[in-house]
PDB file of N, CA and C in Angstrom:
ATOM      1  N   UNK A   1       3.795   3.011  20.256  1.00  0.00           N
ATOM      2  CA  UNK A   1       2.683   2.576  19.442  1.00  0.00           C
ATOM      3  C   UNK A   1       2.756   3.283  18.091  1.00  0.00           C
ATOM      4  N   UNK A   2       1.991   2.652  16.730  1.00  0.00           N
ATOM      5  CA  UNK A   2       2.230   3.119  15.629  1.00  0.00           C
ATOM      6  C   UNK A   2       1.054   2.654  14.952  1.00  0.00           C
ATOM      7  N   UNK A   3       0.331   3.929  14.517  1.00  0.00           N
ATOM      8  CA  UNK A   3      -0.799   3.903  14.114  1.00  0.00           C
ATOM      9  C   UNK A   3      -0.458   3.998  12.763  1.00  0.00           C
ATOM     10  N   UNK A   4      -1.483   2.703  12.253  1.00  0.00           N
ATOM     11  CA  UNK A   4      -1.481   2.442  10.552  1.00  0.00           C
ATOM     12  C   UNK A   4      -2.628   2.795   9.960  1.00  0.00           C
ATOM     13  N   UNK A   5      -2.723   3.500   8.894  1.00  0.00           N
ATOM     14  CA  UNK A   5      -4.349   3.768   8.108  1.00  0.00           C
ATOM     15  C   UNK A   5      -4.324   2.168   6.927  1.00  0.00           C
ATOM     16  N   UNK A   6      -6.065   1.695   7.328  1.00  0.00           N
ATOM     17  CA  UNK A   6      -5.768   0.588   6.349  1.00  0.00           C
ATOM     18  C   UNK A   6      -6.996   0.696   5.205  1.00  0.00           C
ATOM     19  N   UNK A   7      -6.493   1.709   4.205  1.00  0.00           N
ATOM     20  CA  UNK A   7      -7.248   1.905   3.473  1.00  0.00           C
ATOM     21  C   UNK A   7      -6.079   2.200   1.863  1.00  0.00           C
ATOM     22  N   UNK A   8      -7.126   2.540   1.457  1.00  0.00           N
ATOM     23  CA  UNK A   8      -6.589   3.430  -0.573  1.00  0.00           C
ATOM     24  C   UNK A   8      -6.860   4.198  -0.861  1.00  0.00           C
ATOM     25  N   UNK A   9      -7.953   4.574   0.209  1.00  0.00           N
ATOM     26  CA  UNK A   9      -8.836   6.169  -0.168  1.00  0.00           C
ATOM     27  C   UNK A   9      -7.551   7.558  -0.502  1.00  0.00           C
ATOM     28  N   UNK A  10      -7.466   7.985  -1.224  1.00  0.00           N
ATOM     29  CA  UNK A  10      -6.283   8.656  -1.255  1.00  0.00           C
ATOM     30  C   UNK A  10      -6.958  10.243  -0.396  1.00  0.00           C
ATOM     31  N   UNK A  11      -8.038  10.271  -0.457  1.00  0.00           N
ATOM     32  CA  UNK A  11      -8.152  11.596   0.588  1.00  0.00           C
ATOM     33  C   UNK A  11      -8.187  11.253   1.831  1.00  0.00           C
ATOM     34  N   UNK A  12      -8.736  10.168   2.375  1.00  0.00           N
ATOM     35  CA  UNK A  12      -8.527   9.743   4.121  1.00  0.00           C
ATOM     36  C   UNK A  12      -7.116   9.903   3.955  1.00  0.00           C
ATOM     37  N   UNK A  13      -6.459   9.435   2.986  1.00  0.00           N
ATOM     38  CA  UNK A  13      -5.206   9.234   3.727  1.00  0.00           C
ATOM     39  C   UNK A  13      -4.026  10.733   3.855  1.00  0.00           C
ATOM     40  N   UNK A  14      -4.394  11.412   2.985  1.00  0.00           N
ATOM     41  CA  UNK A  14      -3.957  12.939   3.129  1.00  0.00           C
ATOM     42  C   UNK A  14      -4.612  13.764   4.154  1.00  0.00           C
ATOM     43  N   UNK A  15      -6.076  13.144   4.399  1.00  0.00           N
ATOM     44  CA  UNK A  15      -6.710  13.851   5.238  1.00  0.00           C
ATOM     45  C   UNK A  15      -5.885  13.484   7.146  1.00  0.00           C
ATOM     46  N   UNK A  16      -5.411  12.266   7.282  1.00  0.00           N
ATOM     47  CA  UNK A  16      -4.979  11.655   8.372  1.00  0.00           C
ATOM     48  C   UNK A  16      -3.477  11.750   8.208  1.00  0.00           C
ATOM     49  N   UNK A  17      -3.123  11.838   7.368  1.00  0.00           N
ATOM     50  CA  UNK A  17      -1.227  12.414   6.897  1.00  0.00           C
ATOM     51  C   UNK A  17      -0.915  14.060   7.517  1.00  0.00           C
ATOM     52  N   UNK A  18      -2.153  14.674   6.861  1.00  0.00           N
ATOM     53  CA  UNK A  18      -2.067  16.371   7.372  1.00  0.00           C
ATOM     54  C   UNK A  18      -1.825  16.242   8.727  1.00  0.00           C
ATOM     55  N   UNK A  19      -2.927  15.720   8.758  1.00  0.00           N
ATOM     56  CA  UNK A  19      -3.394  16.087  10.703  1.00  0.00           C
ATOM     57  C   UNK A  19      -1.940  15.461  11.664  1.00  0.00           C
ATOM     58  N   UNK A  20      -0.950  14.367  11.018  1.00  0.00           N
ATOM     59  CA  UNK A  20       0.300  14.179  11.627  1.00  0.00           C
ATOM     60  C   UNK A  20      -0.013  12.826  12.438  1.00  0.00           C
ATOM     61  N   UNK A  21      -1.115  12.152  12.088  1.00  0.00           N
ATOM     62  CA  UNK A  21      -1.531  10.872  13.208  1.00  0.00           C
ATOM     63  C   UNK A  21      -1.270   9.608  12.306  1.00  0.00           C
ATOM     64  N   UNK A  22      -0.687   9.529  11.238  1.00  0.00           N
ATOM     65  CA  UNK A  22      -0.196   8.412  10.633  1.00  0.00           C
ATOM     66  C   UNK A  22       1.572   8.084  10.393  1.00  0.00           C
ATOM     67  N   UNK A  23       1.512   6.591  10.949  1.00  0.00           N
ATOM     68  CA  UNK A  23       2.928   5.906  10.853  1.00  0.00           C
ATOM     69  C   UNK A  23       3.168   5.205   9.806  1.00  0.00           C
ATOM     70  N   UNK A  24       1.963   4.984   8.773  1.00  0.00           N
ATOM     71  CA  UNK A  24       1.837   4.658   8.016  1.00  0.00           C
ATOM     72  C   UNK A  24       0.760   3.708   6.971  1.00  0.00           C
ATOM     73  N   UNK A  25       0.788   3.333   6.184  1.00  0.00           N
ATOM     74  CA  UNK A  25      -0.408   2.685   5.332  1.00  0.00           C
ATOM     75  C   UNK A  25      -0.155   1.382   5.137  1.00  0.00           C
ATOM     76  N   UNK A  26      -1.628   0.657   5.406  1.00  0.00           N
ATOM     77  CA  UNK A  26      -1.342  -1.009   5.062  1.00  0.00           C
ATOM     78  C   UNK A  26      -2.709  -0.685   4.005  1.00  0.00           C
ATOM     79  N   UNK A  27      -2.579  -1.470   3.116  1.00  0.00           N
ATOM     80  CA  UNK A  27      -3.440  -1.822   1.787  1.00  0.00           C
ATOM     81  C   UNK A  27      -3.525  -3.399   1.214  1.00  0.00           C
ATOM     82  N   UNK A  28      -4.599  -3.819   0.828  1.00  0.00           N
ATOM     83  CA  UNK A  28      -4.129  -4.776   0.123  1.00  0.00           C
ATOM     84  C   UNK A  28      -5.234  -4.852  -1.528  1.00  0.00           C
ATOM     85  N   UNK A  29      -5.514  -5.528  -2.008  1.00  0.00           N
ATOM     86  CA  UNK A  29      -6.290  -5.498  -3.569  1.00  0.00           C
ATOM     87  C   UNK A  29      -7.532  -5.459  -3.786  1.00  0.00           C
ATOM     88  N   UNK A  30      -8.115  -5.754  -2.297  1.00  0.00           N
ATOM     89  CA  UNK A  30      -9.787  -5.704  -2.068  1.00  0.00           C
ATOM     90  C   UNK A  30     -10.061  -3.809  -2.021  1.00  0.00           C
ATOM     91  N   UNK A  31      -8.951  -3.112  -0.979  1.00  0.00           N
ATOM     92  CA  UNK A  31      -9.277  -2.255  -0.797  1.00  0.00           C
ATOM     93  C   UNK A  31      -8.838  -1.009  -1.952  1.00  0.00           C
ATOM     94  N   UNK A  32      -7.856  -1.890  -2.841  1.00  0.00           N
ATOM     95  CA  UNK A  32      -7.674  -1.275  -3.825  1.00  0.00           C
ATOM     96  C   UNK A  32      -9.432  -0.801  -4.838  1.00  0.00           C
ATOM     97  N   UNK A  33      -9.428  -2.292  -5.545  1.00  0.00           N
ATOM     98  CA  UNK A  33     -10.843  -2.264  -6.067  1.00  0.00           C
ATOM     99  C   UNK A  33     -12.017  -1.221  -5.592  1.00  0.00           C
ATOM    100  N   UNK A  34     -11.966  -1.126  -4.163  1.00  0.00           N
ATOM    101  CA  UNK A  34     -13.240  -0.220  -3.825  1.00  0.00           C
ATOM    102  C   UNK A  34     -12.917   1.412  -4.497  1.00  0.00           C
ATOM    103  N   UNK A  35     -11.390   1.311  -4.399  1.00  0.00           N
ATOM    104  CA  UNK A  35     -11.468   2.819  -4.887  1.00  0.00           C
ATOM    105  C   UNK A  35     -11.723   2.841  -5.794  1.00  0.00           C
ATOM    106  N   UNK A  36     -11.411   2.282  -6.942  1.00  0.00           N
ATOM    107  CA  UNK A  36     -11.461   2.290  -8.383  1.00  0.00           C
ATOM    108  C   UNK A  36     -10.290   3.025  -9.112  1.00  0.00           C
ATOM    109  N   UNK A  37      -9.987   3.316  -9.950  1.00  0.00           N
ATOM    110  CA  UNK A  37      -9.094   4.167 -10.756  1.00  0.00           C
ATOM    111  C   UNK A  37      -7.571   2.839 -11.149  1.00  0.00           C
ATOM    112  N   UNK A  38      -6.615   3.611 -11.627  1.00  0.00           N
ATOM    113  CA  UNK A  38      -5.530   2.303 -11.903  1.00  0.00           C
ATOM    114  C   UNK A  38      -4.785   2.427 -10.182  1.00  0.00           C
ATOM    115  N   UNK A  39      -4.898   0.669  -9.992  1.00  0.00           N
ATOM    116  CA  UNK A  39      -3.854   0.412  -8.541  1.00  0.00           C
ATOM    117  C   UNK A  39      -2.568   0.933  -8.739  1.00  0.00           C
ATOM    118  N   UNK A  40      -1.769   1.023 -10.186  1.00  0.00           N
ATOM    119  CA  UNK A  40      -0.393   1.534  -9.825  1.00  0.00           C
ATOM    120  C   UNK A  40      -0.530   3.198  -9.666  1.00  0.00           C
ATOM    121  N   UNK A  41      -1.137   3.390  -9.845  1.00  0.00           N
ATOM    122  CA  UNK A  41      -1.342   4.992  -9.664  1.00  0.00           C
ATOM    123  C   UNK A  41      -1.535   5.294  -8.503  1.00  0.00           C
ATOM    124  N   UNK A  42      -2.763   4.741  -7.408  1.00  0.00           N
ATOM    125  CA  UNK A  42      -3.182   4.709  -6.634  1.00  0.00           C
ATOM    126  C   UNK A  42      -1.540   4.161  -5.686  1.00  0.00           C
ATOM    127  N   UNK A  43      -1.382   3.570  -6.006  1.00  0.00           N
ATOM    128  CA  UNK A  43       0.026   2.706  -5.187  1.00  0.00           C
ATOM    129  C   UNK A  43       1.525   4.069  -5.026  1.00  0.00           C
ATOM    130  N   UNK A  44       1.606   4.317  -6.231  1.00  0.00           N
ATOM    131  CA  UNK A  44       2.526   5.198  -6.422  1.00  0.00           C
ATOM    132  C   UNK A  44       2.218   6.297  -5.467  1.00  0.00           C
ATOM    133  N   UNK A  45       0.990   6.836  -6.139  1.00  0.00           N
ATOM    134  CA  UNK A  45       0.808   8.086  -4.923  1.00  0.00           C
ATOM    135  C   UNK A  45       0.692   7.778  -3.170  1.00  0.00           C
ATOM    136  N   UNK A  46       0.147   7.112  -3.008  1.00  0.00           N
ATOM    137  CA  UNK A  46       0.382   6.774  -1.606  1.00  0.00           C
ATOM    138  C   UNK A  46       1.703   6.856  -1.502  1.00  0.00           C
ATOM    139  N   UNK A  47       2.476   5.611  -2.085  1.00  0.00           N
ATOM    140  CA  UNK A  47       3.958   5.741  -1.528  1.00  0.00           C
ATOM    141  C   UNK A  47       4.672   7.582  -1.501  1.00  0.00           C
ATOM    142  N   UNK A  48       4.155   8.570  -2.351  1.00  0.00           N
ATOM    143  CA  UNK A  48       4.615   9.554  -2.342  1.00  0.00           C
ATOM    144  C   UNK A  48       3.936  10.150  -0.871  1.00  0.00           C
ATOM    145  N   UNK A  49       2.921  10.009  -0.255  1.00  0.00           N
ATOM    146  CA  UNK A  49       2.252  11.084   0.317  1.00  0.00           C
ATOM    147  C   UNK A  49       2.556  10.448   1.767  1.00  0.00           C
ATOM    148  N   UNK A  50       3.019   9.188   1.786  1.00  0.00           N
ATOM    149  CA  UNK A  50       3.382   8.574   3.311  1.00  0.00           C
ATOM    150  C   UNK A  50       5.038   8.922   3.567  1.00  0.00           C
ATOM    151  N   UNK A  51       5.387   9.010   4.269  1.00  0.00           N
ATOM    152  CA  UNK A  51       6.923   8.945   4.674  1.00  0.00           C
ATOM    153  C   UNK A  51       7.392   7.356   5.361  1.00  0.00           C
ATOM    154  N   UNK A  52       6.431   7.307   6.033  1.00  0.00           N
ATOM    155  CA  UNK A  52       6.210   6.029   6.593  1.00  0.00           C
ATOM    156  C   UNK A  52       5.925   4.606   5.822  1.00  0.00           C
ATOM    157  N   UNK A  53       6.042   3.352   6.489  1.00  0.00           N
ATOM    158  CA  UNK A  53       5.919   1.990   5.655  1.00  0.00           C
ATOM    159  C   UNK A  53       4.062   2.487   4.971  1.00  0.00           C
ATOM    160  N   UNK A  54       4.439   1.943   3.921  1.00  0.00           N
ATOM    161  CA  UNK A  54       3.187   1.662   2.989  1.00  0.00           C
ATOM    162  C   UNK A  54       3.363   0.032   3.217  1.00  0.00           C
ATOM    163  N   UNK A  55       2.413  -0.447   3.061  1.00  0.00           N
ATOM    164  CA  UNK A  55       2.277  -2.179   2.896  1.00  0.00           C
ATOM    165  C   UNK A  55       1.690  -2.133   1.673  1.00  0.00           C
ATOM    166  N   UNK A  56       2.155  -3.014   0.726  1.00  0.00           N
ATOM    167  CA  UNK A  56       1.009  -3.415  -0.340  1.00  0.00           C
ATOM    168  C   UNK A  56       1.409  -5.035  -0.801  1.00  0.00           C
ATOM    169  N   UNK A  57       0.053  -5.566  -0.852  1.00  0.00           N
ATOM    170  CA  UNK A  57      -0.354  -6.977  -0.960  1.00  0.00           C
ATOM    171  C   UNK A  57       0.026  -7.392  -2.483  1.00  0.00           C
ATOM    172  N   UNK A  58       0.903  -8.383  -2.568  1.00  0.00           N
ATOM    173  CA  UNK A  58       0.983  -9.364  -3.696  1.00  0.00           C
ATOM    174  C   UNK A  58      -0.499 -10.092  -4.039  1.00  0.00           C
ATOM    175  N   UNK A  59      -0.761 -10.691  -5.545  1.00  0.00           N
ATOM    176  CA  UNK A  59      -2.165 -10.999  -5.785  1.00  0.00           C
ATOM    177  C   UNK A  59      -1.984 -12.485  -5.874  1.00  0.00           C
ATOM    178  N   UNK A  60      -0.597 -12.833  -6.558  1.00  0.00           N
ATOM    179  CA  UNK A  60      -0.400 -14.219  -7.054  1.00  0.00           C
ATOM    180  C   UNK A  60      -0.643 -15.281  -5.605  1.00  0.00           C
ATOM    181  N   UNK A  61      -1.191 -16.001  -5.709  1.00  0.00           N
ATOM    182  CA  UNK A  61      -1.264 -17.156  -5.125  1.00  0.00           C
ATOM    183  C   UNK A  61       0.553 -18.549  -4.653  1.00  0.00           C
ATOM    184  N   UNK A  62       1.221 -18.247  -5.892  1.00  0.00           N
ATOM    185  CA  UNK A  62       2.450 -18.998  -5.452  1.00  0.00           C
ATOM    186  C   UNK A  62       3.520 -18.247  -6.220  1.00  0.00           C
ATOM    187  N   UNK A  63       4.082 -18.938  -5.432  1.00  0.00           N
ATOM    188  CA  UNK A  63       5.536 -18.256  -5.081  1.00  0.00           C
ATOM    189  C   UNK A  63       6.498 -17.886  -5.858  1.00  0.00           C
ATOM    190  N   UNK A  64       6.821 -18.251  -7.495  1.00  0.00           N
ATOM    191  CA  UNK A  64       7.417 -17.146  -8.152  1.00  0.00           C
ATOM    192  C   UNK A  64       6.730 -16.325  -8.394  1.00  0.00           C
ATOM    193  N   UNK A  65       5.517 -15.995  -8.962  1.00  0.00           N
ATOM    194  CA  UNK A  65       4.527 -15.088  -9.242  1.00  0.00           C
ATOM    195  C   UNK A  65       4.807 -14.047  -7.747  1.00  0.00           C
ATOM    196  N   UNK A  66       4.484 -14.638  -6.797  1.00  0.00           N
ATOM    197  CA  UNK A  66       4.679 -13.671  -5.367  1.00  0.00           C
ATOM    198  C   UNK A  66       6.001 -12.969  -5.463  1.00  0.00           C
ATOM    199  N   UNK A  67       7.178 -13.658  -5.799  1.00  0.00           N
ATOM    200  CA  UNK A  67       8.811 -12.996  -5.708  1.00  0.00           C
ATOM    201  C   UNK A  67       8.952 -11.817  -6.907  1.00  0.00           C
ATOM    202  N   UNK A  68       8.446 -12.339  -8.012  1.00  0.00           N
ATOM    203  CA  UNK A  68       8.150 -10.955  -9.108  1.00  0.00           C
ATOM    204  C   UNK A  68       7.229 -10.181  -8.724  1.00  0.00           C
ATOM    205  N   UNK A  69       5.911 -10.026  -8.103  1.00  0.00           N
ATOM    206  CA  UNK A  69       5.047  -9.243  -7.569  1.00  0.00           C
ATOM    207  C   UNK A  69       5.412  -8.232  -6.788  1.00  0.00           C
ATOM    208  N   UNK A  70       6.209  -8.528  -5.962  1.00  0.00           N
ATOM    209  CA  UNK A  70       6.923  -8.069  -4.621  1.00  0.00           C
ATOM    210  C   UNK A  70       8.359  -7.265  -4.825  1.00  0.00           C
ATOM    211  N   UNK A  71       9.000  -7.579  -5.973  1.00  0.00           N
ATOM    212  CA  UNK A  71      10.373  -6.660  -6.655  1.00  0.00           C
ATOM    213  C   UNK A  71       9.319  -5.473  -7.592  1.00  0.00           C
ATOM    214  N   UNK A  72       8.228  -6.020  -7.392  1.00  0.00           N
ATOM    215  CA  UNK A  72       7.398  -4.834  -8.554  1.00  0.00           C
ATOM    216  C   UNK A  72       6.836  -3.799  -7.518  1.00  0.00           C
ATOM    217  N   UNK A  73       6.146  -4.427  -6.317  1.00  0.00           N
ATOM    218  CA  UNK A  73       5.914  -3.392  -5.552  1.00  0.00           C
ATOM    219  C   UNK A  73       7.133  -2.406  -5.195  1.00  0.00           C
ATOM    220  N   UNK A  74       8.134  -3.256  -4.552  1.00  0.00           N
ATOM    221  CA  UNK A  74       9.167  -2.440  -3.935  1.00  0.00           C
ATOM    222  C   UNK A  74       9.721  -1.135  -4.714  1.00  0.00           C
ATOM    223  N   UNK A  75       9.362  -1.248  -5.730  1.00  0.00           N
ATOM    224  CA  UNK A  75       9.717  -0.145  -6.966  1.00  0.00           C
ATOM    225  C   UNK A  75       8.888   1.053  -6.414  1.00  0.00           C
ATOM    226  N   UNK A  76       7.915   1.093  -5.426  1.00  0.00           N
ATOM    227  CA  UNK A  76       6.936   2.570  -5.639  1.00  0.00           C
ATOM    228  C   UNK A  76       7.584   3.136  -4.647  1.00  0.00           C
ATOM    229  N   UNK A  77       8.524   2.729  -3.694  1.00  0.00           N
ATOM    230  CA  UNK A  77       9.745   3.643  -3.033  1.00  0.00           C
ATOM    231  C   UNK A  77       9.944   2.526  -1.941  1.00  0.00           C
ATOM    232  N   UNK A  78      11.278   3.568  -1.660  1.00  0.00           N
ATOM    233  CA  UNK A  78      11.936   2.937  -0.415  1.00  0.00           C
ATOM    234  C   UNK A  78      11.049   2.485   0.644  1.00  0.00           C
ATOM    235  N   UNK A  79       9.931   3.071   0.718  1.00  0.00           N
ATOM    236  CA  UNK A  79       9.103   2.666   2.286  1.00  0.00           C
ATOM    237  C   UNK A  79       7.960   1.513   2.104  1.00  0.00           C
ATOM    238  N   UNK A  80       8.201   0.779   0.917  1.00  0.00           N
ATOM    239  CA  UNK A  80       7.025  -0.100   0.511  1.00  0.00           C
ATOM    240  C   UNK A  80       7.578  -1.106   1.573  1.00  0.00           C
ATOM    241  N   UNK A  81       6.522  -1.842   2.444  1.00  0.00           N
ATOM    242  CA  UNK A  81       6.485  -2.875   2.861  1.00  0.00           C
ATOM    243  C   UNK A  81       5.641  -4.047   2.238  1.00  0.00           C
ATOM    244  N   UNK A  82       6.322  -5.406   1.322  1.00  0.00           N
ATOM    245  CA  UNK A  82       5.337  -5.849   0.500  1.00  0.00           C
ATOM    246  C   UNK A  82       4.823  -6.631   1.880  1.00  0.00           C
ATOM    247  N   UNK A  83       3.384  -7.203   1.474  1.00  0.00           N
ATOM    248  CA  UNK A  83       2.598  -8.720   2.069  1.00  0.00           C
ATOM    249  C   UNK A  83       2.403  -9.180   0.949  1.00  0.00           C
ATOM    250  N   UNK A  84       2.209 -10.615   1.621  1.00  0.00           N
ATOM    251  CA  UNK A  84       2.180 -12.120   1.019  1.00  0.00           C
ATOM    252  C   UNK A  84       0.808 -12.566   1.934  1.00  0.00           C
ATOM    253  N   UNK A  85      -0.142 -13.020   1.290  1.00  0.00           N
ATOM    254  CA  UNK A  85      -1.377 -13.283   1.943  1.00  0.00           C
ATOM    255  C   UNK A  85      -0.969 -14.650   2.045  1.00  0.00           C
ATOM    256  N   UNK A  86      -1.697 -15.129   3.069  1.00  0.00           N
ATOM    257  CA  UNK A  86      -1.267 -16.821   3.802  1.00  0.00           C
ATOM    258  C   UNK A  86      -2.504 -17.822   3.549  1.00  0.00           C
ATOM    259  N   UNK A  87      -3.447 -17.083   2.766  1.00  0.00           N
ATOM    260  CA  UNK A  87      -5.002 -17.750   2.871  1.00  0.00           C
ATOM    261  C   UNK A  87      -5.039 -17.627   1.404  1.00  0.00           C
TER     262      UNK A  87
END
């Protein structure tokens, strides 16, 4: 089993990183917004503070917009797992 934190909060997620009970982070742009501050910042640091898959959500609706979105995420490290929302 592999427990995912699904948040942006950047202290839950150091707070649940310390403690050794995360496999990794799923996020997507809603939960970005609640935090506030800039998403690539917010994005970047996560990818630094997880070892594990980060997920982060594409915004565009179709599909070149999604294929450039997704070479942009993959940039915040090796462990980015992008999503593609289906709705």
């Amino acid at each position: 089993m592999k427990i995912f934190l699904d948040t942006a909060n950047l202290e839950s997620i150091r707070k649940f990183n310390d403690m050794g009970l995360l496999d990794g982070i799923t996020t997507n742009p809603s939960l970005m917004s609640k935090e506030g501050g800039n998403p690539k910042d917010v994005m970047a640091e996560i990818a630094k503070i997880i070892k594990g898959d980060v997920s982060l959500e594409v915004l565009s609706t179709e599909y070149s917009g999604m294929m450039d979105e997704g070479r942009n995420l993959r940039n915040y490290g090796d462990n980015v797992v992008v999503k593609v929302p289906m709705t």
